[in-house]
C-alpha atoms as a PDB file:
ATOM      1  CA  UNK A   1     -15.024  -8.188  -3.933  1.00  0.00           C
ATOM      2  CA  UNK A   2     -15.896  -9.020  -0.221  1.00  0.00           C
ATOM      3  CA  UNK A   3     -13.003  -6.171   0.740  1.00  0.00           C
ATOM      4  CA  UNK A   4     -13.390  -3.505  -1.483  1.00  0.00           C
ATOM      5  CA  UNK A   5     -17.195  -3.810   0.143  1.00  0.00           C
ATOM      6  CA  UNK A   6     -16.262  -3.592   3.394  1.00  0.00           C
ATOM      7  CA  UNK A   7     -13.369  -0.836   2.577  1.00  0.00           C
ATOM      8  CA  UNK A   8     -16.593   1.421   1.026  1.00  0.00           C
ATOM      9  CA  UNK A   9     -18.679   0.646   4.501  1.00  0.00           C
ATOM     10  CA  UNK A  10     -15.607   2.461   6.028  1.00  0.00           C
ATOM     11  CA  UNK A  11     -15.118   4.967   4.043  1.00  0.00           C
ATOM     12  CA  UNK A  12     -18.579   6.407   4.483  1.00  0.00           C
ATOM     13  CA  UNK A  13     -18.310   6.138   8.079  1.00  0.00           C
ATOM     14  CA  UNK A  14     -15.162   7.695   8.432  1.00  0.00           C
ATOM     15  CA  UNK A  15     -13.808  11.148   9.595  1.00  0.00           C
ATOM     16  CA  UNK A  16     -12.196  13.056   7.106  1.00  0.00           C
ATOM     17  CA  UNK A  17      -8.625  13.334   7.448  1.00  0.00           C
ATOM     18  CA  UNK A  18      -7.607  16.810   9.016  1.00  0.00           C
ATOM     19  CA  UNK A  19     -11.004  17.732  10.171  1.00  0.00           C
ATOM     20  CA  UNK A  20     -11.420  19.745  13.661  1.00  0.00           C
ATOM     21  CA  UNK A  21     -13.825  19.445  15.779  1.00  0.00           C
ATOM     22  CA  UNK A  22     -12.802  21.965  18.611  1.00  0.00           C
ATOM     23  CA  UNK A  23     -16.410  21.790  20.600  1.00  0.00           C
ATOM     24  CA  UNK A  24     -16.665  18.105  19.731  1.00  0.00           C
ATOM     25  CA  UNK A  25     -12.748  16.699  20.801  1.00  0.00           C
ATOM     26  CA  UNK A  26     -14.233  13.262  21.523  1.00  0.00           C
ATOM     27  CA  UNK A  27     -14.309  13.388  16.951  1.00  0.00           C
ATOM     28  CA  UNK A  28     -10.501  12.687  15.705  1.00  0.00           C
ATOM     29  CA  UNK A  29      -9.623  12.515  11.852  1.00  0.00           C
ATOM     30  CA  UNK A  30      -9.518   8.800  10.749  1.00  0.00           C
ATOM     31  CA  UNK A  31      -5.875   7.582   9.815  1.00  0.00           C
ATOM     32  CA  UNK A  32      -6.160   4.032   9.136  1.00  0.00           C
ATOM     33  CA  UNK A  33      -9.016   1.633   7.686  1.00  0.00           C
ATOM     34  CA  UNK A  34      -8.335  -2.065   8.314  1.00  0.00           C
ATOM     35  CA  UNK A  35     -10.194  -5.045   7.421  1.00  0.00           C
ATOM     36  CA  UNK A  36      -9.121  -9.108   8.477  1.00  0.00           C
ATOM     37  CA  UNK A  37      -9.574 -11.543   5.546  1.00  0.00           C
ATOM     38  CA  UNK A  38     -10.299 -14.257   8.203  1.00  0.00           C
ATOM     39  CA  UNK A  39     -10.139 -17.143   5.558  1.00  0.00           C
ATOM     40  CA  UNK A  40      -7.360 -16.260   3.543  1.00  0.00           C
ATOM     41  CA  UNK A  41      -5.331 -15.057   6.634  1.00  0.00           C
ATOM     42  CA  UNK A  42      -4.686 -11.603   4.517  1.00  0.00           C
ATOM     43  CA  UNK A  43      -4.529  -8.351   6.751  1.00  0.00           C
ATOM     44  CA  UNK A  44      -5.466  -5.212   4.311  1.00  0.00           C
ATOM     45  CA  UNK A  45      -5.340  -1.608   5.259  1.00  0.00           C
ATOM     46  CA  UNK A  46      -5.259   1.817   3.713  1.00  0.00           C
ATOM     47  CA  UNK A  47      -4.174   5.005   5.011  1.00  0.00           C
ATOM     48  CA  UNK A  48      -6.053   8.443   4.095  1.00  0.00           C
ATOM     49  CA  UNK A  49      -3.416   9.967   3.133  1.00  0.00           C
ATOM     50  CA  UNK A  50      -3.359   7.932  -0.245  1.00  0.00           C
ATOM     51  CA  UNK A  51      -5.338   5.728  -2.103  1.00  0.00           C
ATOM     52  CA  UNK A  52      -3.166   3.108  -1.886  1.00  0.00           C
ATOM     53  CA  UNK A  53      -4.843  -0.330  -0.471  1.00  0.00           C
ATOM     54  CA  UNK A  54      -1.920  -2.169   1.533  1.00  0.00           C
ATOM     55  CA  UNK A  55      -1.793  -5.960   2.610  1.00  0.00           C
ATOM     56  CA  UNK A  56       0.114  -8.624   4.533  1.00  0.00           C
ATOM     57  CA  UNK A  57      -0.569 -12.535   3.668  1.00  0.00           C
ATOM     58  CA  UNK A  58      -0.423 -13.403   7.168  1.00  0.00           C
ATOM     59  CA  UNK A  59       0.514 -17.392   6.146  1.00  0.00           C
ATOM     60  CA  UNK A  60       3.961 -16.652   5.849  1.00  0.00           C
ATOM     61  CA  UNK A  61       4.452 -15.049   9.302  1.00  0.00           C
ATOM     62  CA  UNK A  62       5.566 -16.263  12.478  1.00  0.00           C
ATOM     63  CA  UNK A  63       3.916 -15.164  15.861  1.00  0.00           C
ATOM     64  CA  UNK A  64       5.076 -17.976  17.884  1.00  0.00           C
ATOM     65  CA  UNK A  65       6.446 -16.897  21.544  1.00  0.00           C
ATOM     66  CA  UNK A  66       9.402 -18.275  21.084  1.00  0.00           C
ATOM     67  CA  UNK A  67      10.752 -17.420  17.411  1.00  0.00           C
ATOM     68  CA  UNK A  68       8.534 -14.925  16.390  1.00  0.00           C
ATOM     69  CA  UNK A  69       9.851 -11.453  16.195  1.00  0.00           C
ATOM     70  CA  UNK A  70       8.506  -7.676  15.829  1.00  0.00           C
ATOM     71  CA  UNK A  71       8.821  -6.008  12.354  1.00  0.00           C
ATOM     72  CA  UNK A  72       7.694  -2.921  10.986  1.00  0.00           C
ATOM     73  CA  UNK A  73       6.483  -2.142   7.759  1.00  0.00           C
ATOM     74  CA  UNK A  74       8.079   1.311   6.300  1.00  0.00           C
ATOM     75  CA  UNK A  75       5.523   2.869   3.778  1.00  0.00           C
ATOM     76  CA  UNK A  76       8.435   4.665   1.971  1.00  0.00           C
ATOM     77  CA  UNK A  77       8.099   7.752   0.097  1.00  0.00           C
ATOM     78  CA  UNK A  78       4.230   9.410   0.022  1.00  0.00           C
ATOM     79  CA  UNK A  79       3.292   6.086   1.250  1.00  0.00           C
ATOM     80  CA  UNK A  80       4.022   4.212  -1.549  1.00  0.00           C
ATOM     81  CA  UNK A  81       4.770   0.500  -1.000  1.00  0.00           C
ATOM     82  CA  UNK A  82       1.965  -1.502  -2.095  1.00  0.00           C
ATOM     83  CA  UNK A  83       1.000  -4.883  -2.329  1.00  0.00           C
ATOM     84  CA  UNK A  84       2.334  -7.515  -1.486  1.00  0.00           C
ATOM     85  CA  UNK A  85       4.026  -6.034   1.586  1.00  0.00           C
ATOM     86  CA  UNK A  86       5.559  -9.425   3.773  1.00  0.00           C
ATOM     87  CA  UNK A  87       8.779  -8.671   1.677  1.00  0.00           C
ATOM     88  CA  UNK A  88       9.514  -5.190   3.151  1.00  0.00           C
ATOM     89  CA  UNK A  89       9.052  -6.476   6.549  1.00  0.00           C
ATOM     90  CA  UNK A  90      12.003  -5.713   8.194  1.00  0.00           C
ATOM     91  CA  UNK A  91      13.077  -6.394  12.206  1.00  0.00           C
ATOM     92  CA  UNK A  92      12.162  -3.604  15.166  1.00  0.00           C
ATOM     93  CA  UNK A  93      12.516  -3.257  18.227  1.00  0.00           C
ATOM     94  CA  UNK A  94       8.881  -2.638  19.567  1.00  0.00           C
ATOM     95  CA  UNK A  95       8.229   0.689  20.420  1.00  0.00           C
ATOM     96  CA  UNK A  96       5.364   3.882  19.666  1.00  0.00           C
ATOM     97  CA  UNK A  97       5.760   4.792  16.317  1.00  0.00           C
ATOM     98  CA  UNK A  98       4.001   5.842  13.109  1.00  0.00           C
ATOM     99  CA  UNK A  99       4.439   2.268  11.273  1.00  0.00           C
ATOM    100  CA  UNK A 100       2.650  -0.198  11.502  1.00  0.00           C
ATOM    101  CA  UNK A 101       3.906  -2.732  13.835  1.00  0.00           C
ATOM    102  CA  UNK A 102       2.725  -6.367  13.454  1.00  0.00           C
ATOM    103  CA  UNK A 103       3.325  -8.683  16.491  1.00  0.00           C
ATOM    104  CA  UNK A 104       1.174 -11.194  18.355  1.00  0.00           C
ATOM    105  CA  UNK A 105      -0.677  -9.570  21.158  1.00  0.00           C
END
């Protein structure tokens, strides 16, 4: 209940997606909400293109140094992959893209 609360919060306070601002360019559509499930290590976010909710149990992953590697979650088709997402992890190379990228900073 805690996330779909916080996921609201953001909503309301967010930019609506294709919006221009041309006088204003500091004001930019919003593309992603996020919010960290500190206790249950689960990772949520939802793009505004659909009303899908996404998430990553963060348990399962390894950000060590040493074995840890970059992967990339592909959306797939009108952004349809939902939960639970760890599975369609896959490796990447890092680099600028339009996936999200999940690797220890």
């Amino acid at each position: 209940m805690a996330v779909a609360s916080v996921f609201s919060i953001i909503c309301n306070v967010s930019v609506p997606y294709g919006i221009t601002t041309p006088d204003q360019p500091n004001i930019s559509s919003t593309r992603w909400r996020t919010v960290a499930d500190y206790s249950r290590l689960h990772y949520f976010f939802e793009s505004a293109l659909t009303p899908n909710i996404f998430w990553v149990d963060m348990k399962g992953l390894d950000f060590s140094k040493e074995s840890g590697k970059v992967q990339k979650l592909d959306l797939g088709v009108n952004q349809s992959n939902i939960f639970p997402v760890r599975s369609l992890l896959i490796s990447k190379s890092p680099n600028r893209s339009s996936f999200l990228v999940l690797n220890k900073i």
